[in-house]
N, C-alpha and C. Protein backbone atom coordinates (compact mmCIF):
# COMPACT_ATOMS: atom_id res chain seq x y z
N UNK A 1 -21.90 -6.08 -7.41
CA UNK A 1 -21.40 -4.88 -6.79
C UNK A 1 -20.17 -5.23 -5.96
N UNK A 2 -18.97 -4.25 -6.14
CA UNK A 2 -17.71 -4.41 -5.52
C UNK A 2 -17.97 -3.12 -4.11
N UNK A 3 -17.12 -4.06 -2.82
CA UNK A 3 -16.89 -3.28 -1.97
C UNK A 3 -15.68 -2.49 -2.55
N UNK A 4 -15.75 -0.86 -1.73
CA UNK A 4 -14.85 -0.43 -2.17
C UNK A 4 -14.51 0.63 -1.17
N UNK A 5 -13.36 0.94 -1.05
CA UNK A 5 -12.66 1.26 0.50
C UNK A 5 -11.79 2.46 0.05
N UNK A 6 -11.28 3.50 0.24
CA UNK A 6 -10.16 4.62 -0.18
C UNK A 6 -10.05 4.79 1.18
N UNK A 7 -8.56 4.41 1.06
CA UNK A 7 -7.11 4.79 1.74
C UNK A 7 -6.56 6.18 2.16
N UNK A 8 -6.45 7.22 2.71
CA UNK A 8 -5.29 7.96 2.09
C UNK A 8 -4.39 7.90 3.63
N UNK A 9 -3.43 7.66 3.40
CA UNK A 9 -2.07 7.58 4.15
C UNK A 9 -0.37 7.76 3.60
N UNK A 10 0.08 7.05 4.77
CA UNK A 10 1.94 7.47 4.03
C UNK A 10 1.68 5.72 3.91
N UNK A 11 2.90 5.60 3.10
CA UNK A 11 3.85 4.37 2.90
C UNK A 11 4.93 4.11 4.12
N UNK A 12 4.53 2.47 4.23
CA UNK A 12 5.29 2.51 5.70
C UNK A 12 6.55 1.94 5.45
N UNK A 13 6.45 1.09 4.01
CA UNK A 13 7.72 0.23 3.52
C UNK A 13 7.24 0.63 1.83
N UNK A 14 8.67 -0.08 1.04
CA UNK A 14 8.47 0.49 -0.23
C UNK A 14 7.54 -0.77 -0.62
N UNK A 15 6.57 -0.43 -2.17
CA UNK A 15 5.98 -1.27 -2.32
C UNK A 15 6.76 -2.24 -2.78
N UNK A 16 6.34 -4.14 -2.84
CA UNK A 16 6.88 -4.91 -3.10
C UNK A 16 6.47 -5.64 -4.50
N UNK A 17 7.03 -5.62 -5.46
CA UNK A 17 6.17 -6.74 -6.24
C UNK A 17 6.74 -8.08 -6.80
N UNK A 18 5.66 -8.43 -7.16
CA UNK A 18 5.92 -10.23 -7.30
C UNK A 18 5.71 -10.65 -8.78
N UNK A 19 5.99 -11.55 -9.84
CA UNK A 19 5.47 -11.97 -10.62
C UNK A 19 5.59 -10.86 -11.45
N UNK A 20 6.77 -10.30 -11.88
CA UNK A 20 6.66 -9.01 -12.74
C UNK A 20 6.42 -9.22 -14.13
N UNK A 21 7.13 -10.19 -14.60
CA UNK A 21 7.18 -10.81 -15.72
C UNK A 21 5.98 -11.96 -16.38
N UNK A 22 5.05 -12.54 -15.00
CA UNK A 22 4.33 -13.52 -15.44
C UNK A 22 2.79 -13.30 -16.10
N UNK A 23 1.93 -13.80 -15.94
CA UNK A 23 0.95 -13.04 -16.56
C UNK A 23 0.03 -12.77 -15.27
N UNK A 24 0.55 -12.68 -14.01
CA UNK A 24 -0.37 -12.51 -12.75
C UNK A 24 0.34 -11.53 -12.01
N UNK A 25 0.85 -10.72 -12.20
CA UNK A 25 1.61 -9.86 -10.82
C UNK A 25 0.90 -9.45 -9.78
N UNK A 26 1.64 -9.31 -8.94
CA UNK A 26 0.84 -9.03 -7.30
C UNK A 26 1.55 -8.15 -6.56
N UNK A 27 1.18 -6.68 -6.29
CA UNK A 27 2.29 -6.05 -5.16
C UNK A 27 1.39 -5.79 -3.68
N UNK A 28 2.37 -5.48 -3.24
CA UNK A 28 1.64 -5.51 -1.41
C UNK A 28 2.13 -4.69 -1.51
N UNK A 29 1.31 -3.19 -0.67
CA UNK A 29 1.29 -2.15 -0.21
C UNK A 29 1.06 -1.89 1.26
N UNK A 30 2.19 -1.04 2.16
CA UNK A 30 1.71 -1.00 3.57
C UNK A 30 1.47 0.61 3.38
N UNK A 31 0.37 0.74 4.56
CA UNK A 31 -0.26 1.96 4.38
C UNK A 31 0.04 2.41 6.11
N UNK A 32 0.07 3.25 6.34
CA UNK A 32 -0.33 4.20 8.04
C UNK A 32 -1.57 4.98 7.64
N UNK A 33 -2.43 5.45 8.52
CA UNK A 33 -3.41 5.76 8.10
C UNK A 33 -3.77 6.97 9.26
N UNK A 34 -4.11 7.51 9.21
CA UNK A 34 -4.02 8.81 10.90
C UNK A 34 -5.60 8.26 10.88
N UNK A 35 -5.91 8.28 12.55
CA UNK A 35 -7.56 8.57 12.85
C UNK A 35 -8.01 9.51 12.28
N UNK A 36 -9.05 10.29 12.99
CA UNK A 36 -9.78 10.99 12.61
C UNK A 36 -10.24 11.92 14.10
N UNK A 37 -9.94 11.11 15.13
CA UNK A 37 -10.29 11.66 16.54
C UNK A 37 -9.12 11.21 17.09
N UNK A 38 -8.48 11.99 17.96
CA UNK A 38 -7.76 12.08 19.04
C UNK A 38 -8.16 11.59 20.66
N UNK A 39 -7.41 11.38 21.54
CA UNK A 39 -7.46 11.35 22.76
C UNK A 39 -6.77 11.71 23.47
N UNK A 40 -6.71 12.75 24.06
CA UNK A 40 -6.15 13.33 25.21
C UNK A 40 -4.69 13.70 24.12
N UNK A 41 -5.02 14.11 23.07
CA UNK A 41 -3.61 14.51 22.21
C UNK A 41 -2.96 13.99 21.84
N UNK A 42 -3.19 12.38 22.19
CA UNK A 42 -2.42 11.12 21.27
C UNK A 42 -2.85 11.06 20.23
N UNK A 43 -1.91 11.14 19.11
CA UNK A 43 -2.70 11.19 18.01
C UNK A 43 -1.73 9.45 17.48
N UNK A 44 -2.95 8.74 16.68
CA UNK A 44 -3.17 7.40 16.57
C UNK A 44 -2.83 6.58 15.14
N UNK A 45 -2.48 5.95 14.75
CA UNK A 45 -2.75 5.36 13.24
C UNK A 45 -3.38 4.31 13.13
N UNK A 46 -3.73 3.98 11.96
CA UNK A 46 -3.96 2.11 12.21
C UNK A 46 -3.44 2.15 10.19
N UNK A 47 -2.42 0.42 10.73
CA UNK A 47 -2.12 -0.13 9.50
C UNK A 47 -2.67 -0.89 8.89
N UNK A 48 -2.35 -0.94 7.79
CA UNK A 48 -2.88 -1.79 6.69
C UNK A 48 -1.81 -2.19 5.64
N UNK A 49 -2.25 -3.69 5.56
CA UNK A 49 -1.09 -4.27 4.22
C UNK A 49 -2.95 -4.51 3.05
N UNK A 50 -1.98 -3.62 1.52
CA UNK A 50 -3.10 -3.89 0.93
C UNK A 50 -2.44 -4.78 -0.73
N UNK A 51 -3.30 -5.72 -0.79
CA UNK A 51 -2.79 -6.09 -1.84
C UNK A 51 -3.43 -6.26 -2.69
N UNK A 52 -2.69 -6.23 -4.47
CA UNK A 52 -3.21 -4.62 -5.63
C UNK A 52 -2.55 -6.62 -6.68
N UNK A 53 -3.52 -6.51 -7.73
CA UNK A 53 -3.35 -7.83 -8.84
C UNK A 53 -3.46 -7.27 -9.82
N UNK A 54 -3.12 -7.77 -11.04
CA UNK A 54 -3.46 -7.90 -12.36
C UNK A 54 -2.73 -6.60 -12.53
N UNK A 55 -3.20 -5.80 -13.80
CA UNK A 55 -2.15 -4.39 -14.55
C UNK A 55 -2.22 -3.66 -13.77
N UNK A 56 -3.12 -3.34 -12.30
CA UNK A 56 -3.01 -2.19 -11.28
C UNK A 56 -1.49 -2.70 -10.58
N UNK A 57 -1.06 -3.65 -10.54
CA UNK A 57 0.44 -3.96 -9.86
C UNK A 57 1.14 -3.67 -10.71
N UNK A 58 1.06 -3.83 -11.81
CA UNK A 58 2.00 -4.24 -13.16
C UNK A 58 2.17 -2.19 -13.12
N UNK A 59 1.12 -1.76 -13.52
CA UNK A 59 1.31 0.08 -13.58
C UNK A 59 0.83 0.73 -12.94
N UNK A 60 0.30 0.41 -12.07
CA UNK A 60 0.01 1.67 -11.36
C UNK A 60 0.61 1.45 -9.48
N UNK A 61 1.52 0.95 -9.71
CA UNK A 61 1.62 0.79 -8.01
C UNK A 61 3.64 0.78 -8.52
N UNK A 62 4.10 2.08 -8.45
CA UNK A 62 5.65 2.44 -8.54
C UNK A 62 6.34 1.64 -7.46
N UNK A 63 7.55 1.27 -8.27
CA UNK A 63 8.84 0.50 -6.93
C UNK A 63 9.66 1.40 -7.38
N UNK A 64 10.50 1.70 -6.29
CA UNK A 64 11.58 2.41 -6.10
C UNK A 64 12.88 1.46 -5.91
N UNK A 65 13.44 1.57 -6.78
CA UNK A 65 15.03 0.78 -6.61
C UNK A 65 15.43 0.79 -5.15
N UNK A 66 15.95 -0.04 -4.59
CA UNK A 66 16.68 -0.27 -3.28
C UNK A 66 17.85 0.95 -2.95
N UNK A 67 17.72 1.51 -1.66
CA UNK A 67 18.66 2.34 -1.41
C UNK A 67 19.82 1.85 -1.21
N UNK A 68 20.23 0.83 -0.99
CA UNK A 68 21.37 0.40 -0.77
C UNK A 68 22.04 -0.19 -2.07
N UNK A 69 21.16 -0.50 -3.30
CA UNK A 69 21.90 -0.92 -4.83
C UNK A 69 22.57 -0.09 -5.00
């Protein structure tokens, strides 16, 4: 049995990937994540870097060309 965790947040940076070409790719994903409870109207996040292997990097995790290319 796999632990298994769902995310839903924004993107804090674009995703990165590695090894596009090899037979192992790897992308890192940063996430923001909002609480769920407030305090006194601060409203809070907590981050996360998540990192995604094998054909879930390769297709299912989009890069966006550099804004500055």
């Amino acid at each position: 049995m796999l632990n298994q965790i769902i995310l839903i947040g924004r993107l804090t940076k674009d995703p990165e990937r590695r090894g596009q070409n090899s037979e192992k790719p790897v992308a890192v994903i940063r996430l923001a994540v909002d609480r769920d409870f407030k305090r006194e109207g601060d409203s809070e996040a907590d981050f996360f870097s998540c990192t995604v292997f094998g054909n879930q990097a390769r297709f299912g995790v989009p890069c966006w060309p550099d804004a500055a290319a």
